[in-house]
Protein backbone atom coordinates (compact mmCIF):
# COMPACT_ATOMS: atom_id res chain seq x y z
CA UNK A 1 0.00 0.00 0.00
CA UNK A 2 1.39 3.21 -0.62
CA UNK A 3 -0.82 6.14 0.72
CA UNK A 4 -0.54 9.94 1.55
CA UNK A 5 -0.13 10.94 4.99
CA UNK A 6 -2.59 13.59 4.04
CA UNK A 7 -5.36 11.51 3.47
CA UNK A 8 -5.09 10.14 6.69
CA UNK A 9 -4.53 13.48 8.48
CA UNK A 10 -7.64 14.53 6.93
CA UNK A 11 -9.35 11.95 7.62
CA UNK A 12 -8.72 11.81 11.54
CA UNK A 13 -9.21 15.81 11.27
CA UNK A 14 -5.92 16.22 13.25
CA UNK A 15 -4.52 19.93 12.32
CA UNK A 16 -0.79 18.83 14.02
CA UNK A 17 -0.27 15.75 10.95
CA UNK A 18 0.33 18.75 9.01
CA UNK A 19 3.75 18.57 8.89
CA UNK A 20 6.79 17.17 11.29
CA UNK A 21 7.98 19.01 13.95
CA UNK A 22 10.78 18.60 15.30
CA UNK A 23 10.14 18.26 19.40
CA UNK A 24 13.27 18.14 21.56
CA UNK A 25 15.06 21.24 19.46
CA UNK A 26 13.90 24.11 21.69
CA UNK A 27 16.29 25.60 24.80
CA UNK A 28 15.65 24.69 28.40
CA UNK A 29 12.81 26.37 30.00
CA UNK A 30 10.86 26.57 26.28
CA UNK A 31 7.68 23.60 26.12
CA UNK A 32 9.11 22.08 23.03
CA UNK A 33 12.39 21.38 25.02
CA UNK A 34 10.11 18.38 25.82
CA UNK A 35 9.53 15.30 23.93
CA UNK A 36 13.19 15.15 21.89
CA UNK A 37 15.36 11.92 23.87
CA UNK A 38 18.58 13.12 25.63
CA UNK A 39 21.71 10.53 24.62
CA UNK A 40 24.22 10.10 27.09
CA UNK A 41 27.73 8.08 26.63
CA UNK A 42 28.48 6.15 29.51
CA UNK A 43 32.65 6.30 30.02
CA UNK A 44 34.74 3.47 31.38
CA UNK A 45 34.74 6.17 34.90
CA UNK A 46 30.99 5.86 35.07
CA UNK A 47 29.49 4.36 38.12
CA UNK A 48 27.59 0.89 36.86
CA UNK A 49 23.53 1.02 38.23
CA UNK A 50 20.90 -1.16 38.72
CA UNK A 51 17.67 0.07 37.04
CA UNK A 52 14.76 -1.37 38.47
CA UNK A 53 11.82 -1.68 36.01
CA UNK A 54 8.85 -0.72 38.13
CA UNK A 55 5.92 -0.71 35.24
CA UNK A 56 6.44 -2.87 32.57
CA UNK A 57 9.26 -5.75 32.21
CA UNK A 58 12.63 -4.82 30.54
CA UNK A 59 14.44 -7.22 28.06
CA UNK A 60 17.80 -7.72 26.81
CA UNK A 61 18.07 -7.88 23.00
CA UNK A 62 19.01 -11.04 21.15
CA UNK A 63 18.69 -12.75 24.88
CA UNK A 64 16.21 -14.91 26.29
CA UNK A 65 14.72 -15.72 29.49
CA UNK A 66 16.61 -12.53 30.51
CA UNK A 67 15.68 -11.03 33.71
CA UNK A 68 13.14 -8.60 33.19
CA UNK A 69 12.62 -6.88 36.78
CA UNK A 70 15.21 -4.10 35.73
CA UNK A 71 18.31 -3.28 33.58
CA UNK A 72 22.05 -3.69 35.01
CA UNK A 73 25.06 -2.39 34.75
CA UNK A 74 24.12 0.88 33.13
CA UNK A 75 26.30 3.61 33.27
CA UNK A 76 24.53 7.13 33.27
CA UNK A 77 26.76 9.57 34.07
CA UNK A 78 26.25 12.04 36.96
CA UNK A 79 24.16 15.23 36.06
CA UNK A 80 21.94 13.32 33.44
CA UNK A 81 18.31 14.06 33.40
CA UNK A 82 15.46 12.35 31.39
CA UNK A 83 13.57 14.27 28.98
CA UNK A 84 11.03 16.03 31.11
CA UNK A 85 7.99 14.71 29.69
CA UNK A 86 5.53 12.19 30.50
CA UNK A 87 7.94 10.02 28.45
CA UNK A 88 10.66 10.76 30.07
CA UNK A 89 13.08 8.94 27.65
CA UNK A 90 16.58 8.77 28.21
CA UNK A 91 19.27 6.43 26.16
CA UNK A 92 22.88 5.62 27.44
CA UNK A 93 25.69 3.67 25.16
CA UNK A 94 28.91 2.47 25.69
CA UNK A 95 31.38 1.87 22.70
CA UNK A 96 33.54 -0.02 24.35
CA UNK A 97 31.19 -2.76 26.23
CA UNK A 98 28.79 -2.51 22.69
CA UNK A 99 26.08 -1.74 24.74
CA UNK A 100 22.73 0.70 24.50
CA UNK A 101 20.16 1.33 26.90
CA UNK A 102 16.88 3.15 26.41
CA UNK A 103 14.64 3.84 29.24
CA UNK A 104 10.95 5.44 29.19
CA UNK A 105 9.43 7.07 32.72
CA UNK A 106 13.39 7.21 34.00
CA UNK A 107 13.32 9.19 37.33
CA UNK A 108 16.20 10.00 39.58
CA UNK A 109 15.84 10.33 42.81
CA UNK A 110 17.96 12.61 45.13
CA UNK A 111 17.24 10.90 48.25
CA UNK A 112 18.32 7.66 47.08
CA UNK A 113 20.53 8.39 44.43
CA UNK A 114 19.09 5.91 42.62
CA UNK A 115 17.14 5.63 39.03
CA UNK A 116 14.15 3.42 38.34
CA UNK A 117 12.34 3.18 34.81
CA UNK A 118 9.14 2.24 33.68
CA UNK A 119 10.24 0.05 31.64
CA UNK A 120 13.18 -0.61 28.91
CA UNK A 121 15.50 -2.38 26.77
CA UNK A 122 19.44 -2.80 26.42
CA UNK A 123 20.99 -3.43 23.02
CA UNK A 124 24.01 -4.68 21.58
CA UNK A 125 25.88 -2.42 19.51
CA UNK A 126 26.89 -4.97 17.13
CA UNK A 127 23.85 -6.81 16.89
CA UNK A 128 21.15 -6.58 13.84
CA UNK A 129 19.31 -3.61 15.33
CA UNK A 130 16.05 -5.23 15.70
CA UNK A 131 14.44 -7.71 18.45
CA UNK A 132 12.10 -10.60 18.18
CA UNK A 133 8.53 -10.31 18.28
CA UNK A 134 7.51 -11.47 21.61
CA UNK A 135 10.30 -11.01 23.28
CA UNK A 136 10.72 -8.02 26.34
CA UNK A 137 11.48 -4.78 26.74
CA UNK A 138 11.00 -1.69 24.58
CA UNK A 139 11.09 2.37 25.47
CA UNK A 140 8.88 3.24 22.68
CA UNK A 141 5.36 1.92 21.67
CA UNK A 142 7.06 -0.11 18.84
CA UNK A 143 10.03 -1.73 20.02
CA UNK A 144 11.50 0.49 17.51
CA UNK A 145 15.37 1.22 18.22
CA UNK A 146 16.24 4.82 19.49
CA UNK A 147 19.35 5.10 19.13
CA UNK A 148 20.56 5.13 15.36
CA UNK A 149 17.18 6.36 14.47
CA UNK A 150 17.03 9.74 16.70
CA UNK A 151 18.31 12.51 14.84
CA UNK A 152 21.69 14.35 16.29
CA UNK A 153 23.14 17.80 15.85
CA UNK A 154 26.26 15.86 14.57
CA UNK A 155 25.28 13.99 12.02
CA UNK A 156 24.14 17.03 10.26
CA UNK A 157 26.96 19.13 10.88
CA UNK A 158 29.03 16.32 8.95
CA UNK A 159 26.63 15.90 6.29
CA UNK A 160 26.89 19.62 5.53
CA UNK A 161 30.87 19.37 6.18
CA UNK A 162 31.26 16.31 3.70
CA UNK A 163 29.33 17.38 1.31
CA UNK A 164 26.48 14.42 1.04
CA UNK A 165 23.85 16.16 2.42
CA UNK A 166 22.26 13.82 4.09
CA UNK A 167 22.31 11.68 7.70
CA UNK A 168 23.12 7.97 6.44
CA UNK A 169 19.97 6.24 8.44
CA UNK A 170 16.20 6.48 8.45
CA UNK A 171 14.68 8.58 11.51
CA UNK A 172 12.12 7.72 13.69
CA UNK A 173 9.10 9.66 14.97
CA UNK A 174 4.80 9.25 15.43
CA UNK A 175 1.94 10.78 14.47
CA UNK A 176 -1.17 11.12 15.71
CA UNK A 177 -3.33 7.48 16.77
CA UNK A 178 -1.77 4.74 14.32
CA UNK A 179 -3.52 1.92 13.51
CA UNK A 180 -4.37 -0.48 16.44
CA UNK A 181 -3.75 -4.19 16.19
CA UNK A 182 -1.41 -4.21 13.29
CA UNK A 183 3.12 -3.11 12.93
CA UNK A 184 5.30 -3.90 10.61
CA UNK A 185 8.80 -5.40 10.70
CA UNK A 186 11.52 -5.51 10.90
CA UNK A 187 11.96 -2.36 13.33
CA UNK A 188 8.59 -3.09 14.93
CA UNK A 189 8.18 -5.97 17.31
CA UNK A 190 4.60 -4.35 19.10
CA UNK A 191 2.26 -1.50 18.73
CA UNK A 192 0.62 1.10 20.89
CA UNK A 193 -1.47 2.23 18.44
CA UNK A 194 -5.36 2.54 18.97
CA UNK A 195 -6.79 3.57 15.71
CA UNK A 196 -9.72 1.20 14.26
CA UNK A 197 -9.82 2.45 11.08
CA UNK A 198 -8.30 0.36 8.57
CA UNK A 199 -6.39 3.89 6.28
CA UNK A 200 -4.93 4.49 9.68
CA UNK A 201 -1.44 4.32 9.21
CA UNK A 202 0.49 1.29 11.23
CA UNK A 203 3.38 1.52 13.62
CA UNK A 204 6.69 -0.12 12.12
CA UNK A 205 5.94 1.44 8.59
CA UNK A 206 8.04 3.71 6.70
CA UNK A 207 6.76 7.29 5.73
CA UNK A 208 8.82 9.14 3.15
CA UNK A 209 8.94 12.38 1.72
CA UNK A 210 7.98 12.20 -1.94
CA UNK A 211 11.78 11.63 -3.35
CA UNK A 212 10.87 13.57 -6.74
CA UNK A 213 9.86 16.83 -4.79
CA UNK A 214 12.76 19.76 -5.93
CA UNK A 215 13.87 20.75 -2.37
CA UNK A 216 15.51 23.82 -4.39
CA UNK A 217 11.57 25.34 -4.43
CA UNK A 218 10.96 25.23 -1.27
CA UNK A 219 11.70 27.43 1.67
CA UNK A 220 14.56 25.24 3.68
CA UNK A 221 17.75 26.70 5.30
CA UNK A 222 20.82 24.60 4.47
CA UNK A 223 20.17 22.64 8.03
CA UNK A 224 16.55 21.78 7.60
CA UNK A 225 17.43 20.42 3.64
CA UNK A 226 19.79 18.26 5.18
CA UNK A 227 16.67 16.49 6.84
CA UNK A 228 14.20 16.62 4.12
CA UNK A 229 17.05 14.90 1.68
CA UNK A 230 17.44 12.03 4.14
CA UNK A 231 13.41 11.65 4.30
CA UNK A 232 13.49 11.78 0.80
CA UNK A 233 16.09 8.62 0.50
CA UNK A 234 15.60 6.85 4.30
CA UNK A 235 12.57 8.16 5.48
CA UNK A 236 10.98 7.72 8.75
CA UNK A 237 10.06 5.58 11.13
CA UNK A 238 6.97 5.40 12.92
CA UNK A 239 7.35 3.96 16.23
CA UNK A 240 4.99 5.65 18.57
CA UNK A 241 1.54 7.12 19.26
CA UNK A 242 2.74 10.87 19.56
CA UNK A 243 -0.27 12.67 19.23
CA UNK A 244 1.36 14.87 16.52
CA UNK A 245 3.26 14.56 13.04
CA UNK A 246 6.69 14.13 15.03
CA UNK A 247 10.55 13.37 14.32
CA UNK A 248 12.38 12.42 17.43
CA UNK A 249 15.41 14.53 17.85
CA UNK A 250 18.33 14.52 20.38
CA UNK A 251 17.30 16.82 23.37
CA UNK A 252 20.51 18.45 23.96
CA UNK A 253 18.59 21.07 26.06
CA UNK A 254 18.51 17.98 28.86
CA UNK A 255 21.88 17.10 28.57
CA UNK A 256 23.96 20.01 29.02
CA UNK A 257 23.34 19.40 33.11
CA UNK A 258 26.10 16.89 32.30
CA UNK A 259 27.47 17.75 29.52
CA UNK A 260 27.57 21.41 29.17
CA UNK A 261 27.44 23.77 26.15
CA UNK A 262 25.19 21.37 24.66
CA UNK A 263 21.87 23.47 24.99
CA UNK A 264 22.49 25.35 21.51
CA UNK A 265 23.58 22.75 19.19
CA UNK A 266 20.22 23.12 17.81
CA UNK A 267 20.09 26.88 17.28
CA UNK A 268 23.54 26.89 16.35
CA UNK A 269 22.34 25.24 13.59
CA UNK A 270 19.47 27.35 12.71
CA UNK A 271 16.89 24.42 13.38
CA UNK A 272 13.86 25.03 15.60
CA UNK A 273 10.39 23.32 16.46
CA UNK A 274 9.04 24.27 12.97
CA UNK A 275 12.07 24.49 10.75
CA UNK A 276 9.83 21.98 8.65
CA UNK A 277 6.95 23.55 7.99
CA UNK A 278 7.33 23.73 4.44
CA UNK A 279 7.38 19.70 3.95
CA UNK A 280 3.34 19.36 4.59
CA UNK A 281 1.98 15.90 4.85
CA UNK A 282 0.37 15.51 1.26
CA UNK A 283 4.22 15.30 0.53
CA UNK A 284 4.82 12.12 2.11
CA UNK A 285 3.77 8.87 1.43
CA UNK A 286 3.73 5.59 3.22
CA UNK A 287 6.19 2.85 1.42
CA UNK A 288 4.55 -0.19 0.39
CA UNK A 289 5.42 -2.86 2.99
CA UNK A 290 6.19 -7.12 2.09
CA UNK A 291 3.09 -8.68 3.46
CA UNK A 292 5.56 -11.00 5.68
CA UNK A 293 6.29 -8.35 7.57
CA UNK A 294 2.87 -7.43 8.97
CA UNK A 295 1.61 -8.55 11.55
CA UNK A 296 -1.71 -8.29 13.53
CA UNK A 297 -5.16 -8.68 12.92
CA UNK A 298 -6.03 -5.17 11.65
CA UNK A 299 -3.61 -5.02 8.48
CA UNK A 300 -4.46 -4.67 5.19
């Protein structure tokens, strides 16, 4: 099936499918400072934590019968903070263990010095990037990974530096109620979505912007092209329920309590909230997906 977001926006009457924002890009203080996931890199100096899961069970990817009553070993560095939404998504990797960990509803506590999650996942850096259907543990409503799909202030610096002009993976991001009872793999292992209606577009499927669209007519800075190129040849994700046309972005806002100078990466770059606003969804479409892949009882 290949479909316009439009339609679907129009359909659900939902004024924010309109086009992708870019939550997380904002300064602290400002609301859409919220919502973006703050990546942390766990040094060899880091102190090691225990992570109890207290909502949902975590998992270990390409592992089972793992524990799931929390995550181990996980070193978040002193000073990091979640992303202050109801999410409250935070990832941490290592290089040199080869290990990721994404957490949803972290919280810190001052008393205790200690973290607990809602719930979570940990990855191996040099595994396939994807986990089993069935098996534990996710931060998002798809068991879509976060990291290598959230977008960072580095990777377009060096796509404008080397000349490609564009970030070499597809992003990640929601819109508004996807289709309930249905995702597609292989990034998808689950779904959160809660939409009946059959043109409502699933969790785990690729949106991309329309790749014959002249980005030399519309009105993009040099930053903001950069993204709309890689839509145009990786596209997006969808991995959550986000209640708006969304691309999850690194919240360097949150991080610069341990890492500091990192608040402005964003505006350095000239990128804010609505730096897309001229891609509008009847640009995008939704790539056909293998029939394999889908899974559910609500998919077409």
């Amino acid at each position: 099936m290949i479909a316009d977001l439009y339609d679907a926006c129009a359909e659900a009457n939902t004024g924010p499918c309109k086009f992708p924002r870019l939550a997380g890009t904002a300064e602290q203080g400002q609301f859409y400072a919220f919502y973006g996931s703050p990546i942390y890199v766990g040094e060899g100096t880091t102190k090691l934590r225990t992570v109890p899961c207290v909502t949902f069970p975590c998992g270990i990817q390409g592992v089972r019968g793992e524990a799931t009553d929390a995550l181990y070993e996980v070193p978040i560095p002193e000073g990091a903070r979640a992303d202050p939404s109801d999410d409250a998504h935070m990832v941490v990797y290592d290089v040199s263990r080869g290990k990721a960990w994404e957490l949803f509803g972290a919280q810190y506590s001052a008393v205790s010095g200690r973290w607990t999650t809602r719930g979570g996942i940990q990855w191996d850096l040099h595994g396939p990037g994807v986990d089993e259907i069935g098996e534990p543990g996710t931060a998002v409503g798809a068991g879509v990974p976060m990291l290598g799909t959230i977008l960072r202030p580095e990777e377009i610096h060096l796509a404008l530096s080397n000349g490609t002009g564009v970030v070499p993976h597809v992003l990640s991001g929601g819109y508004n109620s996807p289709r309930v009872r249905c995702f597609i793999g292989p990034l998808a292992k689950t779904t959160d979505g809660d939409d009946g209606r059959r043109w409502a577009i699933p969790e785990g499927a690729i949106l991309q912007l329309d790749p014959s669209l002249n980005l030399d007519k519309l009105d993009l800075d040099p930053a903001a092209r950069v993204i709309a190129r890689t839509l145009q040849r990786y596209g997006m994700v969808i991995r959550d329920d986000t209640g708006a046309f969304s691309i999850d972005v690194e919240n360097v806002s949150v991080e610069d309590g341990a890492t500091p100078g990192r608040a402005r990466l964003w505006s350095d770059l000239g990128i804010q909230l609505n730096s897309l606003l001229a891609l509008q969804g009847n640009l995008f479409r939704v790539v056909e997906w293998d029939r394999a892949l889908a899974h559910g009882s609500n998919c077409l």
